[in-house]
Protein backbone atom coordinates (compact mmCIF):
# COMPACT_ATOMS: atom_id res chain seq x y z
CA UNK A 1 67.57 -21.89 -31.73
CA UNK A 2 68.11 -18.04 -32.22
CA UNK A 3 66.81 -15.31 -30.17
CA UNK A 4 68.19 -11.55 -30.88
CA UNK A 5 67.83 -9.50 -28.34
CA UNK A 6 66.73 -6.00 -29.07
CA UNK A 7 68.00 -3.33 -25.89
CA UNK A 8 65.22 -0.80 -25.27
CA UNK A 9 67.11 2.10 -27.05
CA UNK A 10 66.86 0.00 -30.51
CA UNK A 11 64.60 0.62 -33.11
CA UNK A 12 64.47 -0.57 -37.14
CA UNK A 13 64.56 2.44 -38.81
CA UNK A 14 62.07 2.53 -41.97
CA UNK A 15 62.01 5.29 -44.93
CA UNK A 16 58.89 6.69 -45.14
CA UNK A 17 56.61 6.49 -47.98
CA UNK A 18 54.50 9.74 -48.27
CA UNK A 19 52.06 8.08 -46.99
CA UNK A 20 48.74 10.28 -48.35
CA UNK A 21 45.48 10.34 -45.42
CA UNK A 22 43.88 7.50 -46.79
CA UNK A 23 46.58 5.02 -46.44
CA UNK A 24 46.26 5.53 -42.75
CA UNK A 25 43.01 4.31 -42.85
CA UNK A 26 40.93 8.06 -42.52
CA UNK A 27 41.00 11.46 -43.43
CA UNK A 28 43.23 14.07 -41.52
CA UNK A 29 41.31 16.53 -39.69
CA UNK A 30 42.79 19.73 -38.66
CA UNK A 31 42.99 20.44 -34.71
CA UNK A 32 44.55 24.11 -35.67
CA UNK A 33 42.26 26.49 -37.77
CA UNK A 34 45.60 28.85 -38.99
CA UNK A 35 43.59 31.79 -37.35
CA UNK A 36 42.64 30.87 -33.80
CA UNK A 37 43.69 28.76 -30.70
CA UNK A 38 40.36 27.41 -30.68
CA UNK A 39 40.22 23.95 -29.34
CA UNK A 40 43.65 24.23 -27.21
CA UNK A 41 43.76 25.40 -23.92
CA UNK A 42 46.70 26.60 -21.87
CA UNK A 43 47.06 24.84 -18.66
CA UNK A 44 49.69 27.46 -17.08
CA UNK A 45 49.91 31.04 -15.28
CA UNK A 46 52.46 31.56 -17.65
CA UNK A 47 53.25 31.69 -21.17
CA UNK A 48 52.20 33.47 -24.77
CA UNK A 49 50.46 32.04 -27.02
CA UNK A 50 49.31 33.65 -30.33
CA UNK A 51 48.70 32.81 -34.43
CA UNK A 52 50.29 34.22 -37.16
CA UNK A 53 50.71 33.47 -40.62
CA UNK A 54 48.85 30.34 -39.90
CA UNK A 55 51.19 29.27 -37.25
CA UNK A 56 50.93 29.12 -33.38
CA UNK A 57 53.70 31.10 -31.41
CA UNK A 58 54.78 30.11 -28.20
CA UNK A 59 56.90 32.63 -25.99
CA UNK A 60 57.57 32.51 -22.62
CA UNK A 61 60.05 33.02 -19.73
CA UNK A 62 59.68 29.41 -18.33
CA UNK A 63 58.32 26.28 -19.71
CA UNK A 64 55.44 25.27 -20.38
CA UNK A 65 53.06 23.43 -22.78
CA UNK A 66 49.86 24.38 -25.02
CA UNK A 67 47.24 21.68 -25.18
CA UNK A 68 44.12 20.87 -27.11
CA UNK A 69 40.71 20.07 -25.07
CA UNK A 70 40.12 17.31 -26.33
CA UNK A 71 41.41 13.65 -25.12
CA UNK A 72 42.44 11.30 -28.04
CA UNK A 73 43.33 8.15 -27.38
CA UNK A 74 44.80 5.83 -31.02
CA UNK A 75 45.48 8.06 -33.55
CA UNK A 76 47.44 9.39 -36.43
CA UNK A 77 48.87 13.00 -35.64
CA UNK A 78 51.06 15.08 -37.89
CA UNK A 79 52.73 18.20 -37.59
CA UNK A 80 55.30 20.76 -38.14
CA UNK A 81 57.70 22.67 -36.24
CA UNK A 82 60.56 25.31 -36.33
CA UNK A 83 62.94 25.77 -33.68
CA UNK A 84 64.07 29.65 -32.62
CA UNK A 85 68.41 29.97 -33.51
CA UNK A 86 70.86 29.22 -30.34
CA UNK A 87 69.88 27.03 -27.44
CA UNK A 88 66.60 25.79 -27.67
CA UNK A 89 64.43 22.10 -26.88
CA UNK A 90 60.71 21.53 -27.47
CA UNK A 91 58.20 18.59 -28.14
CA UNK A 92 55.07 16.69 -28.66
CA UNK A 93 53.27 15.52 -25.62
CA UNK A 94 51.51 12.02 -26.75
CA UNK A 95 48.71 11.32 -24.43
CA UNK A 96 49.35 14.31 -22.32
CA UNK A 97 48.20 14.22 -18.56
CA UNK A 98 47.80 18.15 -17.21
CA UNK A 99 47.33 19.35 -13.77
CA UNK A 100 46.73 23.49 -12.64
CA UNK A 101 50.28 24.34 -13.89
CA UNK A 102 51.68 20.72 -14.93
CA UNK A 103 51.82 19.10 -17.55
CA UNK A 104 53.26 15.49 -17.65
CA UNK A 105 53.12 11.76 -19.95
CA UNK A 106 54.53 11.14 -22.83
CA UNK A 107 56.65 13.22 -25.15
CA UNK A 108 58.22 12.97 -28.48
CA UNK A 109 61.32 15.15 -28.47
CA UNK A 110 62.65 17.94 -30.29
CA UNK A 111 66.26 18.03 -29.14
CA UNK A 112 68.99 20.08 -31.25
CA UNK A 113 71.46 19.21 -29.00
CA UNK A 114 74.76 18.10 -29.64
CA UNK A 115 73.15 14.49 -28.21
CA UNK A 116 70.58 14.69 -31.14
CA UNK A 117 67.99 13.16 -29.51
CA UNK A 118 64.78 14.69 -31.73
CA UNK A 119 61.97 11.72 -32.52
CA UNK A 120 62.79 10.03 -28.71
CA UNK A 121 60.08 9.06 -26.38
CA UNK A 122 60.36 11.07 -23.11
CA UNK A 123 58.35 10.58 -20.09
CA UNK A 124 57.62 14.21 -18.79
CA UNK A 125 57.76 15.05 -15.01
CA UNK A 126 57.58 10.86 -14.26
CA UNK A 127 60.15 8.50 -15.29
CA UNK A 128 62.22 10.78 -18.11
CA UNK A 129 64.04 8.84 -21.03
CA UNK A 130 62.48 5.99 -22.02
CA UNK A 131 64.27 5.73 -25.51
CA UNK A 132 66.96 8.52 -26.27
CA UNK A 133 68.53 7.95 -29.86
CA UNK A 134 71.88 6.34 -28.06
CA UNK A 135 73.75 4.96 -31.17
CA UNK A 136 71.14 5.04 -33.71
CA UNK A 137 72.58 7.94 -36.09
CA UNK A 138 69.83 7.72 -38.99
CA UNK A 139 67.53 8.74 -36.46
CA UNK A 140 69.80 11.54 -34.78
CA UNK A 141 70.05 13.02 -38.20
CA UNK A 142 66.79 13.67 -39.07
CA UNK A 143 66.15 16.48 -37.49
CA UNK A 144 66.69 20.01 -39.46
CA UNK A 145 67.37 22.89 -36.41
CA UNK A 146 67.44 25.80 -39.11
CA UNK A 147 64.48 24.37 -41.01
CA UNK A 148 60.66 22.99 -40.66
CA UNK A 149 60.57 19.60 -39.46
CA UNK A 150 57.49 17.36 -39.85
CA UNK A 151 56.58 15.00 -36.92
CA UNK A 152 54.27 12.33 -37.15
CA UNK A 153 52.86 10.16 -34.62
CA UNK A 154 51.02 6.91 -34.55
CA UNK A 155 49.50 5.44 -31.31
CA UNK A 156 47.47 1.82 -30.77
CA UNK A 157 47.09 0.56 -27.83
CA UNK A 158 50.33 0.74 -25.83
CA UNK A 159 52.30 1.26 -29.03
CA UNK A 160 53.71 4.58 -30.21
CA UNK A 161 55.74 5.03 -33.11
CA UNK A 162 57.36 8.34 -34.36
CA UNK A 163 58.76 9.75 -37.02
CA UNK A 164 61.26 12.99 -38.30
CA UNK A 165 61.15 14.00 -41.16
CA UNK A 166 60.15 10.52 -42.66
CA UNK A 167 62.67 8.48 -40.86
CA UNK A 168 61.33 6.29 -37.91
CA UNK A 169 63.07 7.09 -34.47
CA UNK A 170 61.00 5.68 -32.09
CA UNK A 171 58.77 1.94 -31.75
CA UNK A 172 58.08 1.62 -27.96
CA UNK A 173 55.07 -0.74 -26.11
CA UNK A 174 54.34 1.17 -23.07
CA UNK A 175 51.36 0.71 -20.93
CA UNK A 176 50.75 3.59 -18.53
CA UNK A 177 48.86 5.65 -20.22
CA UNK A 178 45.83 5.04 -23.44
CA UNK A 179 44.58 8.09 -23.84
CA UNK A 180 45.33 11.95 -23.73
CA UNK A 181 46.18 14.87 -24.69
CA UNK A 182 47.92 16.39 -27.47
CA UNK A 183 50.38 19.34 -26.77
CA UNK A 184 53.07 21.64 -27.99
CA UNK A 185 55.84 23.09 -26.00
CA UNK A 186 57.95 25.98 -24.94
CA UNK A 187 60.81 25.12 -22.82
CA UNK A 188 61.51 28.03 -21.57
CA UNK A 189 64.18 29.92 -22.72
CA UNK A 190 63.65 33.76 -21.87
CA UNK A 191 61.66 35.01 -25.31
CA UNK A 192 62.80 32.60 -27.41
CA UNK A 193 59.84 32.24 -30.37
CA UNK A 194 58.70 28.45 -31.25
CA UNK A 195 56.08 28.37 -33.87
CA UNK A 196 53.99 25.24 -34.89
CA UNK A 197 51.93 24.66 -37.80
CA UNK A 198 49.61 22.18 -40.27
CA UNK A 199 48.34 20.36 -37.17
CA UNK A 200 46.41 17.39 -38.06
CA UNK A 201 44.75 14.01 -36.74
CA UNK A 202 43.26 10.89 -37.79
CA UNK A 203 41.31 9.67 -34.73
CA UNK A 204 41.13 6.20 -34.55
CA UNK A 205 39.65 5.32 -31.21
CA UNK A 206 41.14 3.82 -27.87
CA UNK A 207 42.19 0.60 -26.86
CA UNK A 208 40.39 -0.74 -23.35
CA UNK A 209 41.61 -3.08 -20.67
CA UNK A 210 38.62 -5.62 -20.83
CA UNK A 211 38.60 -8.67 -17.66
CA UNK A 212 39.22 -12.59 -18.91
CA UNK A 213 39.35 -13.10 -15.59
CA UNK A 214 37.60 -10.67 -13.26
CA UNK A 215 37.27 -13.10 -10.27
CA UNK A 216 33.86 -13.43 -9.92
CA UNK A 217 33.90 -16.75 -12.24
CA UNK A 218 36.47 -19.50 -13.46
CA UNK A 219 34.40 -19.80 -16.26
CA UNK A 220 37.22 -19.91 -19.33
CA UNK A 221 39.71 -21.54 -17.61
CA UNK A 222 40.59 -24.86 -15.98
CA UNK A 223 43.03 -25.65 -13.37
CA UNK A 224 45.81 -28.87 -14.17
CA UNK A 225 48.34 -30.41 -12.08
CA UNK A 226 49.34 -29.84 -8.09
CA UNK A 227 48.82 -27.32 -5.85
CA UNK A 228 44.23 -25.89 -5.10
CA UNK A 229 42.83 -22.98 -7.03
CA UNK A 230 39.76 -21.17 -5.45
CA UNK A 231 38.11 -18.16 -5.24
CA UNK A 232 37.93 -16.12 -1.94
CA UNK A 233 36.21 -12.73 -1.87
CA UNK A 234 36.79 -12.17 -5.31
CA UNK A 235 40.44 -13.30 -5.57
CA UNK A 236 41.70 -16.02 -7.18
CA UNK A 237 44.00 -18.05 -4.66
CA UNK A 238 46.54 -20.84 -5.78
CA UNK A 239 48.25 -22.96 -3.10
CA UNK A 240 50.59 -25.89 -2.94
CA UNK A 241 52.82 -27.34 -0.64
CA UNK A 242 56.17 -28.12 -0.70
CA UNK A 243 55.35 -32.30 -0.62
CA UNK A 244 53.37 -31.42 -4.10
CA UNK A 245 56.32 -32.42 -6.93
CA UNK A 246 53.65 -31.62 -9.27
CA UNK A 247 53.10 -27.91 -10.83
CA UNK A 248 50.17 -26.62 -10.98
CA UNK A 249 48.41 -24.61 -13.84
CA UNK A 250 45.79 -22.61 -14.14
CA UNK A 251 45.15 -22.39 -17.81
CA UNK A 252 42.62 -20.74 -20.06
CA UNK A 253 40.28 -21.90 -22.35
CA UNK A 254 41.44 -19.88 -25.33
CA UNK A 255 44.69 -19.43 -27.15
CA UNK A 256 45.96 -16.56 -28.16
CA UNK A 257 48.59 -14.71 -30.94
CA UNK A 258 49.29 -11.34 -30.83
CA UNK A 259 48.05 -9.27 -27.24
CA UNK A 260 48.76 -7.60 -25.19
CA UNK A 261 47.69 -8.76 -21.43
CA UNK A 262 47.57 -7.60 -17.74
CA UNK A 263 47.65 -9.42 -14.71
CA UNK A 264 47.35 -8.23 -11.33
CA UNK A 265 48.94 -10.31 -8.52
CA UNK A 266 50.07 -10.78 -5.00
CA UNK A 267 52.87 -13.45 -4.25
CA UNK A 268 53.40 -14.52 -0.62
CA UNK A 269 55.22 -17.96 -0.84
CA UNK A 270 57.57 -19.53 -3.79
CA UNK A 271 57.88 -18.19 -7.20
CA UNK A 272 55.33 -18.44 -10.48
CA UNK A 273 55.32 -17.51 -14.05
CA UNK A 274 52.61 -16.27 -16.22
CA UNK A 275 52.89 -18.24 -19.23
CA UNK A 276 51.92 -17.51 -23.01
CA UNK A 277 52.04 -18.73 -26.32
CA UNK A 278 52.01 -22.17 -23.82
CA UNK A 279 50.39 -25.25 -24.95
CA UNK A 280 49.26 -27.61 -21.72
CA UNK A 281 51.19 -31.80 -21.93
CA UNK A 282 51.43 -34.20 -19.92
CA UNK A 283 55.06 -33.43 -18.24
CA UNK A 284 55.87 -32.82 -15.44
CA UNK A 285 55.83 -29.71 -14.98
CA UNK A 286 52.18 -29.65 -16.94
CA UNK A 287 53.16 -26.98 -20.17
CA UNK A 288 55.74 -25.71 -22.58
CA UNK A 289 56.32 -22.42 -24.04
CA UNK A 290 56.74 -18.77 -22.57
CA UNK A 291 56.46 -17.71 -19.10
CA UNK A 292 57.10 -14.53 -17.75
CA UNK A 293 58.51 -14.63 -14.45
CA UNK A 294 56.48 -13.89 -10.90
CA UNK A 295 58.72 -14.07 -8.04
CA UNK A 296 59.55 -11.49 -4.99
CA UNK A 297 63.40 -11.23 -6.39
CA UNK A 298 64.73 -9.19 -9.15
CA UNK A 299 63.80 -11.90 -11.77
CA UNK A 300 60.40 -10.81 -12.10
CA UNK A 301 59.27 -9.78 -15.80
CA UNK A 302 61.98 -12.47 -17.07
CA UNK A 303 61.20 -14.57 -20.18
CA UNK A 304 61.69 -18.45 -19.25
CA UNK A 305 60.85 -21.08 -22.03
CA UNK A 306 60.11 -24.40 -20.24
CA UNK A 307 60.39 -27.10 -22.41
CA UNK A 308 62.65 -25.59 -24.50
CA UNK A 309 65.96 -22.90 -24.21
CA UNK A 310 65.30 -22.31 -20.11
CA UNK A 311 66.37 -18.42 -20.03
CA UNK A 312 65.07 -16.77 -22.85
CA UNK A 313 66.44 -13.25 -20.94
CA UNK A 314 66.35 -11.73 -17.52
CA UNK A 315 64.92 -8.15 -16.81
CA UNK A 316 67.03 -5.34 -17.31
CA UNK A 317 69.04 -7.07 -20.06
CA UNK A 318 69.31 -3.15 -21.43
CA UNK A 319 70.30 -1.87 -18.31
CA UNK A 320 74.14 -1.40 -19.11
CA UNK A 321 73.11 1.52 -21.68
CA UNK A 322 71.79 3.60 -18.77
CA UNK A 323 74.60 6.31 -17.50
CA UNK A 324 74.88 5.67 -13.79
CA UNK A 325 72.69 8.07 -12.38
CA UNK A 326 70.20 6.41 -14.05
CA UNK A 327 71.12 3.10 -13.00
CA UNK A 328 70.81 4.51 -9.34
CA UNK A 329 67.05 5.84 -9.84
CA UNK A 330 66.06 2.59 -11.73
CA UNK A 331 67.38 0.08 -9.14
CA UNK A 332 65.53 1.65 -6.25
CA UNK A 333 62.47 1.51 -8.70
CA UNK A 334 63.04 -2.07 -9.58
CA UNK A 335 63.49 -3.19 -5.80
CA UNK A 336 59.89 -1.55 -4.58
CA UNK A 337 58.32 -3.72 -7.87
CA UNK A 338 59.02 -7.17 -6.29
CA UNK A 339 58.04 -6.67 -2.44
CA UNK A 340 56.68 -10.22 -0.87
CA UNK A 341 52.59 -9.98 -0.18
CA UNK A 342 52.41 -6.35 -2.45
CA UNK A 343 50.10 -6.34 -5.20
CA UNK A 344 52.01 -5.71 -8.55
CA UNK A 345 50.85 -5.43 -12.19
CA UNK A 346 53.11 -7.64 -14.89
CA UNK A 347 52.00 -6.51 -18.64
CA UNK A 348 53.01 -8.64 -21.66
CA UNK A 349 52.60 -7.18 -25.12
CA UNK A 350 53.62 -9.95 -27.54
CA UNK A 351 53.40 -8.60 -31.47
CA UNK A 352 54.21 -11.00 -33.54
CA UNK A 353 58.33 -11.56 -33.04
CA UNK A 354 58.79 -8.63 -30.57
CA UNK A 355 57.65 -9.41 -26.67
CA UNK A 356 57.84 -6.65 -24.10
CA UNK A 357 57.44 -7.18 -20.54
CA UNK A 358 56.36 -4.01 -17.66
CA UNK A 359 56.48 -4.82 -14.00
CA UNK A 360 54.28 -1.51 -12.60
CA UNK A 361 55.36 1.25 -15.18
CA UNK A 362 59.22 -0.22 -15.41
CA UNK A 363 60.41 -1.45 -18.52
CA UNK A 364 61.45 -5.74 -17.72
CA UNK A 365 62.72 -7.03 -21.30
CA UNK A 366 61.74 -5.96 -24.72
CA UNK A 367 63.38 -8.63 -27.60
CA UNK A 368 62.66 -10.05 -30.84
CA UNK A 369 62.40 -13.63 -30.85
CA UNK A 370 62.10 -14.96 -34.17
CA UNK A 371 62.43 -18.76 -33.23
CA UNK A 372 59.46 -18.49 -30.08
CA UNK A 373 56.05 -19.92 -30.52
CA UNK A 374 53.27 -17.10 -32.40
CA UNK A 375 50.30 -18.48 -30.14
CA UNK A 376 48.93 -20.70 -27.60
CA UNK A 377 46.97 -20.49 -24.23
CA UNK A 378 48.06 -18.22 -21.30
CA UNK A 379 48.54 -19.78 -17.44
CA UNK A 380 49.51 -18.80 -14.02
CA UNK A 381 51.86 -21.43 -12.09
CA UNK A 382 51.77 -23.26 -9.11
CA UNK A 383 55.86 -24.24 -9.35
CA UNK A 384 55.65 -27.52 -7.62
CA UNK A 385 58.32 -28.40 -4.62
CA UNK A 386 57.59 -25.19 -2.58
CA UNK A 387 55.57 -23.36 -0.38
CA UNK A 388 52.96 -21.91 -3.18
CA UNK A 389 50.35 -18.96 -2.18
CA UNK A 390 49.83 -16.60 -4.88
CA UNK A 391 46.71 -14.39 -5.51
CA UNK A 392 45.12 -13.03 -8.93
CA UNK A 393 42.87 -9.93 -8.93
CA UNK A 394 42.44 -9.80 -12.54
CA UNK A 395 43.54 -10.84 -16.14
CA UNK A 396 43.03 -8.25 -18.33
CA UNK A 397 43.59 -8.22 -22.02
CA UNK A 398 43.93 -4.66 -23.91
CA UNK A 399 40.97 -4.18 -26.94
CA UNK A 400 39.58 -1.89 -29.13
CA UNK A 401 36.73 -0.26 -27.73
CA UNK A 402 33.53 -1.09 -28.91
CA UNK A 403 34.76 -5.00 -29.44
């Protein structure tokens, strides 16, 4: 069996289509009038803002960001741009967060650098490059520094995709934030003039995290196996000892395709695995399919097939394409995310081939796997020949409002 690995800083570039409004299922609504800033606020002490021509004009000695009052959370966004001559960087923030004189989320980049970056998904003020355009030169070329340059962005759930110019250079799963707000930037150089224009959305509503296990029931789910599951004060506690050769499983009700899921933990004793895609046997160890790992140890957010390849891959697998003072600032993250008897948050978004795993806000794995099961039931382990004490808070599973 085949699984490709896809590094973080990969993406399948498409060709856009032209796609008109109603192929995105709604009609574009304009969130600039060409006359007025009405509707966008600024957020800093700092900064010019004015329209002319039926374009917005940034100016300013510093950076800083113009953003609109209201908070979108999915949605279709379009929009054009054109960059001032000599040195000069701007952007999109997606799902902006703002403080008094902060602005800070996510950010699709407009980077004429010599690195080419424009299209990339940049975490401002928190965790910085999440996927710079390392080695992907269809993407690096689309943007045009002496021309207009149309940006478009599309965000469900914890998906974003953007594009340049028609040519796809970003498809991230990220969970941090679901909603926010839209902005435009100046990065500061002293007068430089960046104008933006034909600002437009489709809103399509906001994905919610919604409890399948909120530990107030085990209604939905059945424990298998070794090892006692019971609820105290609201958390759900698994134990087993090491005498128990038997794994333990608690296992839901339902199966499930394509999610994306949330569970909130605290691991004092042994390691675990929150499986999906899983179908319950009678084996020893009680399941087979997909588990991503739980352990105190750098493993954690690992893909582990049991009952069929063992180590699908281990966290970090993209880690290699970081420069090294990246490395440094990600390895003191990843060491704080797998503390013994700390609460942690593992996400898995699994889209049809393409599974990502987050431990806390840190990227764990992102592949394609082609050859993996497309659905079954999802499980937290008891792994059987150890001390076993872990504790759930909460399942979560991300929906559409309103469903």
């Amino acid at each position: 069996m085949r699984c490709e690995v896809v590094f973080v800083f990969l993406v399948t570039f498409l060709v856009s289509t032209g796609l008109k409004a109603q192929d995105d299922g709604g009609d574009f609504v304009s969130i600039f009038d060409g006359q007025t800033i009405a509707g966008w606020h600024n957020p800093y002490d700092w900064g010019d803002v004015s329209v002319k021509d039926g374009e917005i004009h940034l100016v300013a000695q510093k950076k800083f960001f113009l953003m609109t009052d209201r908070v979108f959370g999915d949605y279709v966004f379009e929009g054009e741009m054109h960059l001032p001559e000599g040195p000069a960087n701007s952007g999109f923030m997606v799902r902006g967060q703002e403080e008094k004189n902060r602005v800070y989320g996510y950010q699709c980049e407009v980077d004429p650098s010599d690195r080419k970056w424009s299209g990339g998904l940049y975490d401002e003020g928190r965790r910085q490059w999440l996927n710079p355009l390392t080695d992907q030169p269809e993407a690096q070329a689309a943007l045009q520094k002496a021309d207009w340059n149309k940006y478009r962005v599309v965000c469900e759930g914890d998906h974003l995709q953007f594009w340049v110019n028609g040519i796809q250079t970003t498809d991230y799963y990220d969970p941090v934030d679901l909603t926010g707000r839209i902005g435009i930037q100046h990065h500061g150089e002293k007068d430089q003039l960046y104008r933006f224009r034909n600002l437009r959305v489709i809103d399509r509503g906001r994905h919610v995290w919604k409890p399948i296990f909120d530990g107030s029931t085990m209604e939905g789910w059945k424990s298998t196996g070794g090892g006692k599951w019971e609820l105290v004060d609201g958390v759900l506690v698994g134990t087993s000892a090491k005498s128990e050769p038997q794994h333990g499983l608690f296992v839901s009700d339902e199966s499930y395709g394509d999610f994306t899921a949330k569970i909130t933990f605290r691991l004092t004793e042994g390691n675990s695995g929150f499986y999906f895609r899983s179908e319950p046997n009678e084996s020893g160890v009680g399941i087979a399919g997909i588990q991503a790992e739980l352990e105190n140890s750098e493993m954690i957010g690992g893909l582990y097939e049991t009952g069929g390849r063992a180590w699908i891959v281990k966290p970090l697998h993209y880690f290699t394409t970081f420069s090294g003072d990246r490395q440094a600032g990600r390895k003191k993250q990843w060491e704080n995310a797998h503390q013994a008897g700390k609460w942690s948050t593992l996400v898995v978004s699994a889209h049809g081939d393409r599974i990502v795993t987050h431990v806390g806000d840190i990227l764990a794995c992102d592949i394609v796997d082609p050859t993996g099961r497309k659905e079954g039931k999802l499980a937290v382990q008891l792994h059987g020949g150890q001390e076993m004490k872990i504790e759930v808070k909460s399942i979560e599973m991300l929906q559409k409002d309103g469903y």
